[in-house]
Protein backbone atom coordinates (compact mmCIF):
# COMPACT_ATOMS: atom_id res chain seq x y z
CA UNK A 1 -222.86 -48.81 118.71
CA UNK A 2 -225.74 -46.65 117.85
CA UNK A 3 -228.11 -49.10 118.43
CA UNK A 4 -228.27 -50.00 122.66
CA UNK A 5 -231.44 -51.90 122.63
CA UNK A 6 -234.82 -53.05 120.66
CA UNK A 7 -237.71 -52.87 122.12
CA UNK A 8 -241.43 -53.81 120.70
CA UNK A 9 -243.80 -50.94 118.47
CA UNK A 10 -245.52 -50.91 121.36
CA UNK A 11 -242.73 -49.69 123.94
CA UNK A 12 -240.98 -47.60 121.48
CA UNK A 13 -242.78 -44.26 122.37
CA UNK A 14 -242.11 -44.67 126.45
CA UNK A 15 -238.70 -45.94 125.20
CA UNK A 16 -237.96 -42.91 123.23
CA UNK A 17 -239.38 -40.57 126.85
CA UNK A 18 -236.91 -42.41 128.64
CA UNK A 19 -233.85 -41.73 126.02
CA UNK A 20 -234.74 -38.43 125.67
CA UNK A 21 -235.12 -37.86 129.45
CA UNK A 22 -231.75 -39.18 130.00
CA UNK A 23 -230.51 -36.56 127.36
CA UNK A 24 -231.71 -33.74 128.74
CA UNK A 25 -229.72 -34.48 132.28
CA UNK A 26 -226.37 -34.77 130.03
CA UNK A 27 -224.03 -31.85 129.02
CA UNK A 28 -225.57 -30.12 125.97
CA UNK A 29 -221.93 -28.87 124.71
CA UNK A 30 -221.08 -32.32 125.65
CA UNK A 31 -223.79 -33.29 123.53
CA UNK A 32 -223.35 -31.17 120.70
CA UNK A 33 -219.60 -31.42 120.40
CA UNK A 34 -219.42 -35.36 120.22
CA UNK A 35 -222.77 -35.06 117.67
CA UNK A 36 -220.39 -32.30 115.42
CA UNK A 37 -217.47 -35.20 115.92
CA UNK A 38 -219.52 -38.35 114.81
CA UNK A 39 -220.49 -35.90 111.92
CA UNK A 40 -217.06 -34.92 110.90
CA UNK A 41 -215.31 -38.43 111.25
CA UNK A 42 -217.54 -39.66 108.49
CA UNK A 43 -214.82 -40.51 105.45
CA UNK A 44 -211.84 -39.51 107.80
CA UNK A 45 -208.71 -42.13 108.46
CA UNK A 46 -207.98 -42.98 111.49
CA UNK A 47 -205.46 -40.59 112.23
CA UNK A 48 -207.50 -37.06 111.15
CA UNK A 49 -210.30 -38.75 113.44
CA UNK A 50 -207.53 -38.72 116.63
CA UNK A 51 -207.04 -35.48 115.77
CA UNK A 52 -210.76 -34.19 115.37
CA UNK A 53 -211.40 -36.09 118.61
CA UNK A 54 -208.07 -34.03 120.15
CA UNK A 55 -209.60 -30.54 119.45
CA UNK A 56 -213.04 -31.82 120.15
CA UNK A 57 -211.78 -32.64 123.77
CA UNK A 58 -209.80 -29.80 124.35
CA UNK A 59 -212.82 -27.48 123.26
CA UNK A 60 -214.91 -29.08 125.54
CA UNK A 61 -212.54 -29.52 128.79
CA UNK A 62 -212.44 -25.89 128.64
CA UNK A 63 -216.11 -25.17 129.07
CA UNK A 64 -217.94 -24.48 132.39
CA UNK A 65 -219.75 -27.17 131.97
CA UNK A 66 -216.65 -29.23 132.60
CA UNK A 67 -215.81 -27.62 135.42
CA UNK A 68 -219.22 -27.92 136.99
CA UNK A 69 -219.47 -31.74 135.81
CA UNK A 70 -216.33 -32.02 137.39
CA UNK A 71 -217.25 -30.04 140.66
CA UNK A 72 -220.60 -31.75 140.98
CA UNK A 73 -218.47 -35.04 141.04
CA UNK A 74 -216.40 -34.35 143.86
CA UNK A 75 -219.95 -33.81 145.67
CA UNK A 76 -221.62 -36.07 145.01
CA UNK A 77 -224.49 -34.10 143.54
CA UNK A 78 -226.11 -34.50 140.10
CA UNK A 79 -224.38 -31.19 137.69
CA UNK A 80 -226.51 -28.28 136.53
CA UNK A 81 -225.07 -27.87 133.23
CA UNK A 82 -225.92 -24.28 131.41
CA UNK A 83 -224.12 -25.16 128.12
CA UNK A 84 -221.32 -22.51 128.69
């Protein structure tokens, strides 16, 4: 779900560093695409979602961020994504 973990007030700000830290070393069409997905889905049935998440894919396997994720993979070395 959307919710992974609670944490006390306290922790929350060092929690939120970490999240966000985390974010940063993901894909940011990655990113974006599935955030444009989550958005779209809202209302859909479950078939129009398959489809939204079929274009979604294909739009993103075709970036060079794929192809680097995918290259950084074989390896063994963290990806340097440019959002391309």
């Amino acid at each position: 779900g959307i919710v992974s973990r609670v944490v006390p007030k306290e922790k929350l700000d060092s929690e939120v560093e970490d999240v966000l830290n985390s974010l940063k070393e993901k894909a940011p069409l990655g990113i974006r695409y599935g955030k444009e997905a989550i958005n779209r889905l809202k209302g859909s049935d479950f078939s129009s979602g398959l489809e939204m998440l079929r274009v979604s894919l294909l739009r993103l396997f075709n970036t060079e961020d794929a192809k680097e994720g995918v290259r950084a993979f074989m390896e063994k070395r963290k990806p340097r994504f440019l959002g391309r």
